[in-house]
Protein backbone atom coordinates (compact mmCIF):
# COMPACT_ATOMS: atom_id res chain seq x y z
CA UNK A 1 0.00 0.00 0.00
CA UNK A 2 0.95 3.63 -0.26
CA UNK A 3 -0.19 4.87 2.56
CA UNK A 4 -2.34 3.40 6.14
CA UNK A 5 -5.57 6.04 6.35
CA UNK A 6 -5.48 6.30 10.65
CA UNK A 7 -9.22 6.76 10.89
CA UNK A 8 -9.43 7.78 14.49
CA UNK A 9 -11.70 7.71 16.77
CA UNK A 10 -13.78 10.62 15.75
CA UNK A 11 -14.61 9.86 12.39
CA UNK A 12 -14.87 6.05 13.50
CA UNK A 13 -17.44 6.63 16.30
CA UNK A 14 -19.55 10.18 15.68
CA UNK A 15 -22.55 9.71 13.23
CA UNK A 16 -21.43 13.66 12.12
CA UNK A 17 -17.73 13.17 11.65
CA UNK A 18 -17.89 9.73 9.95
CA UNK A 19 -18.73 12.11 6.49
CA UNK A 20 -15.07 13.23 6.78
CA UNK A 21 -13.80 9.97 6.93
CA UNK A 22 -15.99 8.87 4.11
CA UNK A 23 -15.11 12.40 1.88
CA UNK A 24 -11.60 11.99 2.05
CA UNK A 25 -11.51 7.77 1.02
CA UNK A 26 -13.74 9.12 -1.79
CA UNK A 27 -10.74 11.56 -2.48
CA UNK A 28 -8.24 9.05 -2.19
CA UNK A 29 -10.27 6.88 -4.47
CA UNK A 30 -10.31 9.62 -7.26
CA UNK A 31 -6.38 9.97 -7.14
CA UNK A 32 -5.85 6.30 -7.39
CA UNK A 33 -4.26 6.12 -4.12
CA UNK A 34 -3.69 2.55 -2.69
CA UNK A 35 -4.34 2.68 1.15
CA UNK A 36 -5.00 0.64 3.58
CA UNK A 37 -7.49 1.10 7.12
CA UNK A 38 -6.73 -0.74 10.08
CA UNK A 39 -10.58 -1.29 11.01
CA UNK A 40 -10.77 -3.28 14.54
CA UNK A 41 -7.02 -3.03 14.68
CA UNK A 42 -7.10 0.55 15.11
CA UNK A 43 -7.39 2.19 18.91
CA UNK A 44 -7.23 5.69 20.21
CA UNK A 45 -3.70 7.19 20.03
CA UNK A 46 -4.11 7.97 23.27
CA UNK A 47 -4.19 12.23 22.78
CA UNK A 48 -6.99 12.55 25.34
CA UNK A 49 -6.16 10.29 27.76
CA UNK A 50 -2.53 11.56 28.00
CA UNK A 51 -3.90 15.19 28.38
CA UNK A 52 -6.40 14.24 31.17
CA UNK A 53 -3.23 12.57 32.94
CA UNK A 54 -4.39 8.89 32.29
CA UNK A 55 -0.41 7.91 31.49
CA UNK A 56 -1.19 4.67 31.97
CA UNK A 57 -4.04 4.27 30.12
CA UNK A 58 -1.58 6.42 26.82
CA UNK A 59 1.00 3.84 27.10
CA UNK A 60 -1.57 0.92 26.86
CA UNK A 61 -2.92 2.03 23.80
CA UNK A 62 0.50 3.62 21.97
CA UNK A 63 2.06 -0.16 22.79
CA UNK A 64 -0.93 -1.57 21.09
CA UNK A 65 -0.66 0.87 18.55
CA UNK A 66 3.01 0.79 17.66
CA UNK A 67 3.39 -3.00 17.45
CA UNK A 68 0.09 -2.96 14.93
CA UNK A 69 1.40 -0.90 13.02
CA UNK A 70 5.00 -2.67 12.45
CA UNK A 71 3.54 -5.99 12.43
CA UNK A 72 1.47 -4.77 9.33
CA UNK A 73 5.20 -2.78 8.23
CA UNK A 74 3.46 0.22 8.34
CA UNK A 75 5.86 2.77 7.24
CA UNK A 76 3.26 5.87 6.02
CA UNK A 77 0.48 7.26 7.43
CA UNK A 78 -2.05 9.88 6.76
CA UNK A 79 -4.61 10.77 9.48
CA UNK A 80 -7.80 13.48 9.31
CA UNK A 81 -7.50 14.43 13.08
CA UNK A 82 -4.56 16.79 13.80
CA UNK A 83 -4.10 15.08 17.06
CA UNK A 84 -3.73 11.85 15.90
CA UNK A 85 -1.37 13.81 13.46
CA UNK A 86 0.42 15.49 16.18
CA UNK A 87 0.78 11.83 18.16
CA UNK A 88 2.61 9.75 15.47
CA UNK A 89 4.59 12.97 14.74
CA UNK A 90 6.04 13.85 18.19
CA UNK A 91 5.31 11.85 20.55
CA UNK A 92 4.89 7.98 19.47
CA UNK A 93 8.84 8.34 18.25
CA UNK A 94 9.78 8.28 21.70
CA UNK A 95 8.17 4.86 22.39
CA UNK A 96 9.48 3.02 18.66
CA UNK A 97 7.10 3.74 16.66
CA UNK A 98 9.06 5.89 13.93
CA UNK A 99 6.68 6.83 10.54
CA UNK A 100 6.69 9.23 7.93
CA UNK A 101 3.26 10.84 9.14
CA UNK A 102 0.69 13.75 6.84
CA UNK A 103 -2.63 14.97 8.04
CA UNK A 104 -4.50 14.97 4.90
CA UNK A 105 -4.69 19.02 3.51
CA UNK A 106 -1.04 18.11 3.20
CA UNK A 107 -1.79 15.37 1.42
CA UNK A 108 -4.59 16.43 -1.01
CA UNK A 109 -2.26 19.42 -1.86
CA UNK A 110 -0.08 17.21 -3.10
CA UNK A 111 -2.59 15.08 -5.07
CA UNK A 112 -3.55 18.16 -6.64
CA UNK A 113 0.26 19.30 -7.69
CA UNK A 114 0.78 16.45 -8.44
CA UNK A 115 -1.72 16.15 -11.26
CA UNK A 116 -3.30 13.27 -9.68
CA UNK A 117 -6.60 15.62 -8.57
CA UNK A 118 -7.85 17.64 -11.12
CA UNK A 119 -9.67 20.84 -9.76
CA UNK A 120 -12.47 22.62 -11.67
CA UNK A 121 -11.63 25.67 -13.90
CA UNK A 122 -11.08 27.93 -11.19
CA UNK A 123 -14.12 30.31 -10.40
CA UNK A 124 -15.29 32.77 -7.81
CA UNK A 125 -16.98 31.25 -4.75
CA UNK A 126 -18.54 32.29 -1.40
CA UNK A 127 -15.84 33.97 1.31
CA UNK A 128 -15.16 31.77 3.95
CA UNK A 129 -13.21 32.18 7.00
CA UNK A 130 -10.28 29.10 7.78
CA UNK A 131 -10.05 28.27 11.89
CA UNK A 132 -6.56 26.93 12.17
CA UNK A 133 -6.99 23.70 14.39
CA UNK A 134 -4.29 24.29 17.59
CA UNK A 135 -2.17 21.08 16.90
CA UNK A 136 -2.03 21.71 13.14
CA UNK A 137 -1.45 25.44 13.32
CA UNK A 138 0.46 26.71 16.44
CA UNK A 139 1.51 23.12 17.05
CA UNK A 140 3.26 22.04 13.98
CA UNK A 141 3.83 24.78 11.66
CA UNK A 142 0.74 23.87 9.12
CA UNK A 143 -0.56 26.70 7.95
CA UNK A 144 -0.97 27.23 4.28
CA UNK A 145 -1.93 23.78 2.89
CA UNK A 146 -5.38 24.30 4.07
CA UNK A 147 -5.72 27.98 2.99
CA UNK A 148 -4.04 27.07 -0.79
CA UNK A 149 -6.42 23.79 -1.26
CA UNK A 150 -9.56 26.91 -0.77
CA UNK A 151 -7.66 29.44 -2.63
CA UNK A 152 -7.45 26.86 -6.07
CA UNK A 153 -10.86 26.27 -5.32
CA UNK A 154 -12.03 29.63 -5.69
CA UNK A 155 -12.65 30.33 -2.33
CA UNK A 156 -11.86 33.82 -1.27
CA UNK A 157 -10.93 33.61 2.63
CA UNK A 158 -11.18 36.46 5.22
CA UNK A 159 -8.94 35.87 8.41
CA UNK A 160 -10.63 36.26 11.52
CA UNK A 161 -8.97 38.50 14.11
CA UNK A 162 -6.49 35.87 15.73
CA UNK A 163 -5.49 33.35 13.17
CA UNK A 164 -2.47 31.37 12.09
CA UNK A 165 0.83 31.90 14.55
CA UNK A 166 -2.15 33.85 16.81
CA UNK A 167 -4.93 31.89 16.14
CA UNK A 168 -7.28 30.92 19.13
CA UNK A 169 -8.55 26.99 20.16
CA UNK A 170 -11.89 25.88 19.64
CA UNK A 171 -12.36 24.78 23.16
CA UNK A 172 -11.68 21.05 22.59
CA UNK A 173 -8.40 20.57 23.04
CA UNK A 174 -7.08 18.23 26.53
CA UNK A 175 -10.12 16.95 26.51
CA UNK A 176 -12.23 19.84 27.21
CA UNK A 177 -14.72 18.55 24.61
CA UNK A 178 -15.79 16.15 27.26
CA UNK A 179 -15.92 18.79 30.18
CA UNK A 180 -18.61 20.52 31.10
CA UNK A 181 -17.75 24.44 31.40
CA UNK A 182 -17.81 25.36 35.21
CA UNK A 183 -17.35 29.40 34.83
CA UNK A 184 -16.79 32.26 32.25
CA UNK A 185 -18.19 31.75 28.66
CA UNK A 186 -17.37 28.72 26.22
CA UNK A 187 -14.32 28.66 24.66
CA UNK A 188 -15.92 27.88 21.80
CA UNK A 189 -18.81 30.28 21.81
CA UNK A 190 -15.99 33.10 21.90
CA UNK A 191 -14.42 31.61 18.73
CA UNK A 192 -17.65 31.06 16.81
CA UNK A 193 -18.18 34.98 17.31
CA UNK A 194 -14.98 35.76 15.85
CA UNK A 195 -15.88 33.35 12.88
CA UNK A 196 -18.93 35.10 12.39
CA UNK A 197 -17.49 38.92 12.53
CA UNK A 198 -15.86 38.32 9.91
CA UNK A 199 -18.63 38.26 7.70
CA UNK A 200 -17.83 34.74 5.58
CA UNK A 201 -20.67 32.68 4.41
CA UNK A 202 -18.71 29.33 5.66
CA UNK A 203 -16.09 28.85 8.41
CA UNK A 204 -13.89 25.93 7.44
CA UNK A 205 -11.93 23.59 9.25
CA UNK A 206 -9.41 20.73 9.31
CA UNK A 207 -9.73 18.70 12.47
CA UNK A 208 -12.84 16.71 13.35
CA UNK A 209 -13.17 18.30 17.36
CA UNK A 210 -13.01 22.21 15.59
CA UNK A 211 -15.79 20.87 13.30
CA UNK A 212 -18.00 19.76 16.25
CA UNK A 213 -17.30 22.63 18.59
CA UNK A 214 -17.73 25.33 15.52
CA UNK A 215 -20.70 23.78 14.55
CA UNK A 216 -22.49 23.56 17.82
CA UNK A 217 -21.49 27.70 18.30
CA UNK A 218 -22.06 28.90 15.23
CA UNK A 219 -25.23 27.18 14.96
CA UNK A 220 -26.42 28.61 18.74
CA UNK A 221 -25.28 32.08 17.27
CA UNK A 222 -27.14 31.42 13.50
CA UNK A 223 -30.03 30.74 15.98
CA UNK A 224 -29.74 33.61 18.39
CA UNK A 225 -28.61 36.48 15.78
CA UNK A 226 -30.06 35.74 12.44
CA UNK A 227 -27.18 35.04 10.74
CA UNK A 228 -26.68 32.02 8.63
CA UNK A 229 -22.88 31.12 8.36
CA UNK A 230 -22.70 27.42 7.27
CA UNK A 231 -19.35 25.25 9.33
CA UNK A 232 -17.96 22.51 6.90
CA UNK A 233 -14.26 20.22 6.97
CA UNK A 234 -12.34 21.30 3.71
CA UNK A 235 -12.37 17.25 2.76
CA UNK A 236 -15.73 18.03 2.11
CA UNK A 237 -15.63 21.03 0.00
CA UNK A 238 -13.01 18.72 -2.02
CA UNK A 239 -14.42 15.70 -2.33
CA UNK A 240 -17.74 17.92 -3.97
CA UNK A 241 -15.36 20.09 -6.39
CA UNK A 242 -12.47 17.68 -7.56
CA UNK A 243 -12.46 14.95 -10.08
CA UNK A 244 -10.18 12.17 -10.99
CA UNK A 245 -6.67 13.39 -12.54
CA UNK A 246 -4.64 12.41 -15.60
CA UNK A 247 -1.93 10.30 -13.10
């Protein structure tokens, strides 16, 4: 195979998030790339457990993880979630398990330099504002991928107020999204009101938690304010626009 898809446990086990999962195999699919899932095989990379302070519980399923993975010889992965992204990339190196790791706008940039994605004739769509997801932004350095794959498709984007280097989390990070907020307003609440001052029709994002938390605030504010900004993952928006390429 070319490359092991790491579903995660996201797009594996929410009804919601299983459409990015299913967008970007369609997207693989139309580029002729041969992957490989894990299916049963596959656990949580341990991300949330680790930032909760479960250690134990992280090593469990890393150990599981790494020897999977190099039992199957494993050497490439590509993953949806930044976190599982951020996992294999920096911290599962530590513990053995050594692999040339991409989240996916990486990877569908590629695809589409490389000819093996064609994108439509390039024409003027909605604006849209991009959240940059904390452990593919500030975390790693991943900044423009996303913003070029919406920029060839048309998209004109709008930066809201803290973004990129600056940019602000969606309130779902070290396992927050399981939390129950105790004081002071919703991390994410503040963020959807950013996305929505900046007056884009769509916020896009990259990372299946940012998806659930932007959705849930930007629809409370859609329903509160009137306004009607839409919240989609940019596999989406690709897997609608691109078609098979000449490779």
């Amino acid at each position: 195979m070319e490359v092991l898809f790491w579903v995660g446990c996201a797009a594996a086990y929410d009804l919601r998030l299983q459409a990015i999962a299913r967008a970007f195999s369609d997207i693989m699919n139309k580029a002729n790339v041969d992957y490989a899932i894990l299916g049963t095989k596959e656990r949580c990379t341990g991300d949330v457990a680790r930032r909760m302070g479960d250690e134990n519980l992280f090593q469990e399923l890393a150990q599981h993880n790494i020897k999977t993975l190099n039992e199957h010889e494993v050497k490439s992965i590509v993953t949806t979630c930044p976190h599982c992204f951020n996992m294999f990339k920096n911290e599962y190196p530590v513990l053995g398990g050594n692999y040339e790791v991409t989240h996916y706008t990486t990877f569908i940039y590629n695809l589409i330099r490389d000819g093996r994605l064609k994108i439509p004739e390039k024409q003027e769509r909605e604006i849209v504002t991009y959240h940059d997801p904390c452990y593919l932004g500030r975390q790693n350095g991943i900044f423009e991928a996303p913003r070029d794959i919406l920029e060839m498709l048309g998209y004109q984007i709008v930066e809201m107020e803290r973004s990129k280097e600056t940019s602000f989390c969606c309130g779902a990070g070290g396992g927050a999204m399981f939390e129950t907020t105790q004081r002071g307003e919703k991390i994410n609440s503040i963020r959807g009101e950013e996305a929505v001052k900046t007056g884009a029709c769509t916020t896009m994002t990259a990372c299946p938690f940012c998806l659930v938390m932007m959705e849930e605030a930007i629809g409370s504010l859609n329903q509160t304010s009137g306004s009607n900004v839409a919240t989609r993952d940019i596999a989406e928006v690709v897997n609608s626009l691109v078609e098979s390429g000449s490779k």
